[in-house]
C-alpha atoms as a PDB file:
ATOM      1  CA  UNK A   1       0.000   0.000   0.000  1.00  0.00           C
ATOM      2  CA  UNK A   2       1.311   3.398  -0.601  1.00  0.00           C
ATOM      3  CA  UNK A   3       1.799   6.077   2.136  1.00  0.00           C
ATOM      4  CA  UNK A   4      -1.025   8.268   1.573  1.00  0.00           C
ATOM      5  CA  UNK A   5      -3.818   4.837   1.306  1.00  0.00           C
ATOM      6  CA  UNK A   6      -2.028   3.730   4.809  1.00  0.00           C
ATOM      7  CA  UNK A   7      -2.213   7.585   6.274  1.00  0.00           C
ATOM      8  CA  UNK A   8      -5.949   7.112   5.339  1.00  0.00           C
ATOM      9  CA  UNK A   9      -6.742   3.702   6.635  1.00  0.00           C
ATOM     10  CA  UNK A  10      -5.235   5.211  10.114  1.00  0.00           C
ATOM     11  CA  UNK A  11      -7.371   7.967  10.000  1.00  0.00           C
ATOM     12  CA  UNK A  12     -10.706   6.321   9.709  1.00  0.00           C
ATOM     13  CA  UNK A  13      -9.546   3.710  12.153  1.00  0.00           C
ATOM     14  CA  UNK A  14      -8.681   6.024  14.535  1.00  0.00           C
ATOM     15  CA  UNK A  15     -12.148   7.793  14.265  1.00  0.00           C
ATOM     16  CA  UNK A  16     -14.255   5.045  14.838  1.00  0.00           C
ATOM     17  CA  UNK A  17     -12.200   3.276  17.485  1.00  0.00           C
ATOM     18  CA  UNK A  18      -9.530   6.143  19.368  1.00  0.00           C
ATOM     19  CA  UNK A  19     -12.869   7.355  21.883  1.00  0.00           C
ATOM     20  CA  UNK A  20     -13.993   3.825  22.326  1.00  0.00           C
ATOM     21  CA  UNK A  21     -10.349   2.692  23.356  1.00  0.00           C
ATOM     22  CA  UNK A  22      -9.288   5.947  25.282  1.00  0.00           C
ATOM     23  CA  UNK A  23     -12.469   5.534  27.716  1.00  0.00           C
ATOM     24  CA  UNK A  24     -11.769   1.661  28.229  1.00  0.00           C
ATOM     25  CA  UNK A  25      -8.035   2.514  28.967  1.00  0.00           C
ATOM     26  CA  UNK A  26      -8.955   6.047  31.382  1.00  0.00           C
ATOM     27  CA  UNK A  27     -11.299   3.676  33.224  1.00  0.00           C
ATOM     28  CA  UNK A  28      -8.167   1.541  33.479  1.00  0.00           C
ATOM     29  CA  UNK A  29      -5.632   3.884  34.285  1.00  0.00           C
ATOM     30  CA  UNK A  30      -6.991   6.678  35.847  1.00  0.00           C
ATOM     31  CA  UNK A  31      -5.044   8.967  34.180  1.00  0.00           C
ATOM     32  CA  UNK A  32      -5.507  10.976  30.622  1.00  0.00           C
ATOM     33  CA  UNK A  33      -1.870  11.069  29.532  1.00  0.00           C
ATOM     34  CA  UNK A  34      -1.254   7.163  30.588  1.00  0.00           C
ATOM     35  CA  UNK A  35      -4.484   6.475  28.520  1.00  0.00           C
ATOM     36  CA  UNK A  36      -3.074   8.186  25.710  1.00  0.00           C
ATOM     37  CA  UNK A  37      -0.143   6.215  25.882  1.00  0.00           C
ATOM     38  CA  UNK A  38      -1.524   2.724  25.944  1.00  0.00           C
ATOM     39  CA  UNK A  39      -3.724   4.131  22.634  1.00  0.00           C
ATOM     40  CA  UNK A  40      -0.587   4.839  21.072  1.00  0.00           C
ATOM     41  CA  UNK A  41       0.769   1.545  21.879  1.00  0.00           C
ATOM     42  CA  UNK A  42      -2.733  -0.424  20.701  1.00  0.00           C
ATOM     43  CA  UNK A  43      -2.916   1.696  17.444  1.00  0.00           C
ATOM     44  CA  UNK A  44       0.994   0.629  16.533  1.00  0.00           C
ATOM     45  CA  UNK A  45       0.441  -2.929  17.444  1.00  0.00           C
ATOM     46  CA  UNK A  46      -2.387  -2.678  14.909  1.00  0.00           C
ATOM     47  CA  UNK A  47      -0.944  -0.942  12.385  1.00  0.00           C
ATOM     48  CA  UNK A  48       2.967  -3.126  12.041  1.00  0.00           C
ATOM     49  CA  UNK A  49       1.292  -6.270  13.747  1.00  0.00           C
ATOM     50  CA  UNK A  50      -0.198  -8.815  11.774  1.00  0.00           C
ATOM     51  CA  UNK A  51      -2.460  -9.607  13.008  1.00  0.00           C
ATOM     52  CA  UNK A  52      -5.461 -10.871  10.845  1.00  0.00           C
ATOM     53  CA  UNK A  53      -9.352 -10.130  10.839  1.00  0.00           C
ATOM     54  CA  UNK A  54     -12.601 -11.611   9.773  1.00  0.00           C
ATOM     55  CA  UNK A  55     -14.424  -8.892   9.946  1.00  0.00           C
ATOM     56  CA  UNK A  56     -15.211  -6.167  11.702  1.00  0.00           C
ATOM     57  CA  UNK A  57     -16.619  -7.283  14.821  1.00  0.00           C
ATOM     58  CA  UNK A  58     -13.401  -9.574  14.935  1.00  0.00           C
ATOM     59  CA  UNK A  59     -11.222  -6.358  14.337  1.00  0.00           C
ATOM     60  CA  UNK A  60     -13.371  -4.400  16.956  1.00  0.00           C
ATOM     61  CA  UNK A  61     -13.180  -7.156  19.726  1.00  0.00           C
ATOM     62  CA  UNK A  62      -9.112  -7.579  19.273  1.00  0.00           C
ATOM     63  CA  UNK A  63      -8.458  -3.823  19.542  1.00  0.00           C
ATOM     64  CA  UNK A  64     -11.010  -3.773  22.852  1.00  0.00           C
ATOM     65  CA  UNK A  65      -8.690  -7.131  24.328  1.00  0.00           C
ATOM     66  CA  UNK A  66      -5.598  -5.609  23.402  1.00  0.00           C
ATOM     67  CA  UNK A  67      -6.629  -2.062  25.161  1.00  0.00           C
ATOM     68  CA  UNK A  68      -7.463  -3.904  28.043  1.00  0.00           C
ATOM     69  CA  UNK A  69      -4.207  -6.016  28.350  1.00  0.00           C
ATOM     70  CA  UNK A  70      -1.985  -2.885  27.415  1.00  0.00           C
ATOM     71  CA  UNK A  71      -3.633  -1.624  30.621  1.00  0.00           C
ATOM     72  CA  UNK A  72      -3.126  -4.569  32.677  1.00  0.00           C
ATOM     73  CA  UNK A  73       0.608  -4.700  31.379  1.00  0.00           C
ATOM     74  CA  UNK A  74       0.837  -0.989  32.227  1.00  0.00           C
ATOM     75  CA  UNK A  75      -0.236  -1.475  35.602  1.00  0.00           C
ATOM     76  CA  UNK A  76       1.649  -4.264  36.360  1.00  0.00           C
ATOM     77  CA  UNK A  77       5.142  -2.242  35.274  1.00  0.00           C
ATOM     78  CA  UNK A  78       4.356   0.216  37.485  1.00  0.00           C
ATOM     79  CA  UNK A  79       3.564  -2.113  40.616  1.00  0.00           C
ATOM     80  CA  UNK A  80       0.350  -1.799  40.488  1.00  0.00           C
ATOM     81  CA  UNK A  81      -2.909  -3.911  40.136  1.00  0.00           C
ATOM     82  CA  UNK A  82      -5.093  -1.199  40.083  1.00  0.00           C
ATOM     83  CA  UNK A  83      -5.851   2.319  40.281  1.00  0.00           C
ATOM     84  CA  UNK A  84      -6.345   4.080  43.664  1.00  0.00           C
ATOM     85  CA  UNK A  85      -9.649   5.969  43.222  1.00  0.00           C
ATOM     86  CA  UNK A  86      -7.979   9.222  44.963  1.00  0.00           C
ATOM     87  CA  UNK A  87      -5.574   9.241  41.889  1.00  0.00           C
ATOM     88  CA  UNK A  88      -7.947   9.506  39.396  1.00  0.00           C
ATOM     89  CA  UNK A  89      -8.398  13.057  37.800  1.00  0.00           C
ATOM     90  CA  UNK A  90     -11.767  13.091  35.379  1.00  0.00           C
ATOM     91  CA  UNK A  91     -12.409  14.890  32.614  1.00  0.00           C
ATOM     92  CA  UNK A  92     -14.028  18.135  31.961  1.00  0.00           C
ATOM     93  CA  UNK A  93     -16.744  16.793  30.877  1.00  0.00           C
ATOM     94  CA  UNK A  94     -17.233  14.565  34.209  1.00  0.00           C
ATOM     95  CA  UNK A  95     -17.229  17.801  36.524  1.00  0.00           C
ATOM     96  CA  UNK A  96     -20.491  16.189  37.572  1.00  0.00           C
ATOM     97  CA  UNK A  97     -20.179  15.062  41.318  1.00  0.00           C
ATOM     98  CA  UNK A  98     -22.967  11.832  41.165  1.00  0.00           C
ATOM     99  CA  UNK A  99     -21.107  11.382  37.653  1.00  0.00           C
ATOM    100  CA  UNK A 100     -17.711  11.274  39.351  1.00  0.00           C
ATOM    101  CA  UNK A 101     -19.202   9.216  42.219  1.00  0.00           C
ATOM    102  CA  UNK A 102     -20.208   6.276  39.510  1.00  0.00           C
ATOM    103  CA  UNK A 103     -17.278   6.214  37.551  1.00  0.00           C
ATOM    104  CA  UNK A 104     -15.191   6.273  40.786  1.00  0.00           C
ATOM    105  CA  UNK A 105     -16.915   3.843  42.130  1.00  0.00           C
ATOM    106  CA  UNK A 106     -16.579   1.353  38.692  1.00  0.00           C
ATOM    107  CA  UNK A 107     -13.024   2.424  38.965  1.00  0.00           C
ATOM    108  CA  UNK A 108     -12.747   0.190  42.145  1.00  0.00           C
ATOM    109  CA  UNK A 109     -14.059  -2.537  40.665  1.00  0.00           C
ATOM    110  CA  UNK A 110     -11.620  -5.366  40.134  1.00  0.00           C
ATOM    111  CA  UNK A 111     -10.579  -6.008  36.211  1.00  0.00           C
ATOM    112  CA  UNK A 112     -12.334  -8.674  35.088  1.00  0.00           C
ATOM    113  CA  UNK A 113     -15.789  -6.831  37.068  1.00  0.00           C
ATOM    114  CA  UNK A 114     -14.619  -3.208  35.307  1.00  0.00           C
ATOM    115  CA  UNK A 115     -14.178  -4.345  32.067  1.00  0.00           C
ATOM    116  CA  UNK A 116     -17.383  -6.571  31.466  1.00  0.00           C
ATOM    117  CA  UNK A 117     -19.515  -3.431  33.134  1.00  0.00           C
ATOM    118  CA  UNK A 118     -17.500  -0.541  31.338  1.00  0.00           C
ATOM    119  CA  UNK A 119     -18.402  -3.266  27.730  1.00  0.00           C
ATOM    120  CA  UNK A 120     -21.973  -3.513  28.735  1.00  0.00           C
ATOM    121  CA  UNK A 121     -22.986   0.361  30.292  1.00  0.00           C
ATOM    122  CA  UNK A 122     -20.320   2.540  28.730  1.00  0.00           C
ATOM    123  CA  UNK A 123     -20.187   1.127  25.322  1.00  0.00           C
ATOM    124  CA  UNK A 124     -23.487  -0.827  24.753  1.00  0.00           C
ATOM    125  CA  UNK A 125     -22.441  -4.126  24.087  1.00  0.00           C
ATOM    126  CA  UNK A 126     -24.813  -7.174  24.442  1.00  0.00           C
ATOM    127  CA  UNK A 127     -23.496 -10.017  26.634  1.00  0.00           C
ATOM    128  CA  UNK A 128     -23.240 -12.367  23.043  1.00  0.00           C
ATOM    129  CA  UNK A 129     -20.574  -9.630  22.229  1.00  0.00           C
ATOM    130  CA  UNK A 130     -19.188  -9.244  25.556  1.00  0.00           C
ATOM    131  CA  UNK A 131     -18.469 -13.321  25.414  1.00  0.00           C
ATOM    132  CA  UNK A 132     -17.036 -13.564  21.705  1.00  0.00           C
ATOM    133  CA  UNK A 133     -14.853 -10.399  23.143  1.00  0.00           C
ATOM    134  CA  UNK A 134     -13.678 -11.845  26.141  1.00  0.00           C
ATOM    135  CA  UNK A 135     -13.755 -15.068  25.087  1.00  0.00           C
ATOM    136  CA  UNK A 136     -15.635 -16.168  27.732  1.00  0.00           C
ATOM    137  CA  UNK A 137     -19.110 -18.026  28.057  1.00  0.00           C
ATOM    138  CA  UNK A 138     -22.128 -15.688  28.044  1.00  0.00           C
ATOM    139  CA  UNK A 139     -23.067 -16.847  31.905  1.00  0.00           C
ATOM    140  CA  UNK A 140     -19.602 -16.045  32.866  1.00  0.00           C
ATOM    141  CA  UNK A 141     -20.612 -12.569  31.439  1.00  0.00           C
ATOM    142  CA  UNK A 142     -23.943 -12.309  33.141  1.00  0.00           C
ATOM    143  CA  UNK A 143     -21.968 -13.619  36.365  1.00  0.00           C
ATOM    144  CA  UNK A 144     -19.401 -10.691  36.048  1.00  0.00           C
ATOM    145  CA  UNK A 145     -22.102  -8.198  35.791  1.00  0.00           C
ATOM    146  CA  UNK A 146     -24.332  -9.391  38.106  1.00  0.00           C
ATOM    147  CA  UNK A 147     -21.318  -9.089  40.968  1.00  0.00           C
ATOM    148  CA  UNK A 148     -20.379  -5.979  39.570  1.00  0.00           C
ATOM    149  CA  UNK A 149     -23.983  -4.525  40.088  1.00  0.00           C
ATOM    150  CA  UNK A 150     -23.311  -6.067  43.947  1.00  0.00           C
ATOM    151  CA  UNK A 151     -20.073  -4.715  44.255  1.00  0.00           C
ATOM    152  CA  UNK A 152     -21.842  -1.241  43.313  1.00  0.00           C
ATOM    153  CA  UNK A 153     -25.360  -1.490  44.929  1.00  0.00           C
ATOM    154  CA  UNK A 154     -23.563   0.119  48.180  1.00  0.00           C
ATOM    155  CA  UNK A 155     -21.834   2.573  46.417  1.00  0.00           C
ATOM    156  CA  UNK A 156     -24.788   4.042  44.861  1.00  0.00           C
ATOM    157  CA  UNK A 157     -27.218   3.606  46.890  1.00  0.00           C
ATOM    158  CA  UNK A 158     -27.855   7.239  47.533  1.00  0.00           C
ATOM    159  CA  UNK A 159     -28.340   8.149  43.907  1.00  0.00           C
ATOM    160  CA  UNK A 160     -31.030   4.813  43.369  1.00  0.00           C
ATOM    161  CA  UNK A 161     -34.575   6.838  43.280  1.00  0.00           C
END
């Protein structure tokens, strides 16, 4: 391919999946600039890997399990497992304080609770997609999500009305 078809291809990749994969990896992280760093790292693997897709659902799904590993790899280089909910600076556009309170509170969860709720609230997949994306049965994803709804029911209590 020449330069200018692969500077397009990268363009309209990045448009449909850079938001997607920045929110998965800020929920993550806790942190904008570390975010924006694991994006950087997903889109290269993407780009010079060869990886090889069947569509794109397939293509969607590896980008989403190779955010979320990036993370985990992140985190464990820097000695963490997770992200300490003080740490976490939002968004403008989460100035909301029962906003903040939620995503905080999904921040604690542990991975494998945060990523099947941040698939299934934040980005609207169905449990059938959650599965082929995880690659794990579709009652291990209803499991997940039902103890991540636990895990938060005392959170949020307050907000329930």
């Amino acid at each position: 391919m020449k330069t200018r078809e692969l500077e397009k291809e990268f363009e309209e990749k990045y448009r449909l999946y850079a938001a997607m994969l920045y929110r998965i990896a800020f929920l993550y992280l806790g942190n904008g600039a570390d975010a924006e760093d694991v994006l950087q790292d997903v889109f290269t693997k993407y780009f010079f890997g060869k990886a090889k897709f069947s569509g794109a659902e397939h293509e969607k799904a590896w980008l989403i399990r190779t955010t979320q590993n990036a993370c985990l790899d992140f985190l464990k280089k820097a000695g963490r497992k997770n992200v300490s909910t003080q740490d976490v600076v939002f968004p403008v556009c989460c100035e909301d304080d029962a906003r903040q309170d939620v995503l905080r509170s999904v921040f604690a969860l542990p991975p494998k609770y945060k990523s099947t709720v941040l698939l299934y609230y934040y980005n609207g997949y169905s449990v059938e997609e959650i599965a082929r994306i995880l690659k794990i049965s579709k009652a291990a994803v209803k499991k997940r999500l039902q103890r991540g709804r636990e895990m938060l029911k005392p959170e949020l209590e307050d907000y329930a009305q």
